[in-house]
Protein backbone atom coordinates (compact mmCIF):
# COMPACT_ATOMS: atom_id res chain seq x y z
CA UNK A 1 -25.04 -1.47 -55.60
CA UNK A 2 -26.20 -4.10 -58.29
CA UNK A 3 -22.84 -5.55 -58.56
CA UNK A 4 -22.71 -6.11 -54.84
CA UNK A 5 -26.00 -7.82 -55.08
CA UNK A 6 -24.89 -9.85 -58.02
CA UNK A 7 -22.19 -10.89 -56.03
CA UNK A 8 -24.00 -11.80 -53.58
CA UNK A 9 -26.29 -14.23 -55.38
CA UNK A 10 -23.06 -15.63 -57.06
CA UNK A 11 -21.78 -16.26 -53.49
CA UNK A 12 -25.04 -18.40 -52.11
CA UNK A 13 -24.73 -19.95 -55.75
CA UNK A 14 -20.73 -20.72 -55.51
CA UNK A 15 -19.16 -19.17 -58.26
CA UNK A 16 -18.32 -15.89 -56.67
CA UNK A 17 -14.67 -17.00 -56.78
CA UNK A 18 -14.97 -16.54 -60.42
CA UNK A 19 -16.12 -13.16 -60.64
CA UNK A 20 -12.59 -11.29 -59.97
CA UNK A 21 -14.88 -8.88 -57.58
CA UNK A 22 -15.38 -8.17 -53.99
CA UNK A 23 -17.78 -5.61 -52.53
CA UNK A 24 -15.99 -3.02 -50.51
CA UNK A 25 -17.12 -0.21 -48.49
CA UNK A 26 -20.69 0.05 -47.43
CA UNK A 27 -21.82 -3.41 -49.59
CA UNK A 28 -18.99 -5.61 -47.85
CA UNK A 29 -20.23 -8.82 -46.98
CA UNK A 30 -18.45 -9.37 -43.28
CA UNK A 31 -18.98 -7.19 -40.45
CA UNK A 32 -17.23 -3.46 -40.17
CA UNK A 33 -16.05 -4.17 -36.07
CA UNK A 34 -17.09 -6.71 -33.95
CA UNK A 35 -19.51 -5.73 -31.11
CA UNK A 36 -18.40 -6.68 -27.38
């Protein structure tokens, strides 16, 4: 979990790009399925 949220706070602070991670399963950013 704390590397999601240290993601996260390099992602509102822009250098996310840099870190060379991505949150996956349950701590991905974007949305699992869209609702209708």
């Amino acid at each position: 979990m704390w590397p999601a949220v240290v993601w996260l706070l390099a992602d509102l602070l822009g250098p996310a790009d840099a870190l060379r991670y991505r949150p996956r399963g349950v701590h991905r950013p974007e949305p699992a399925t869209s609702v209708p």
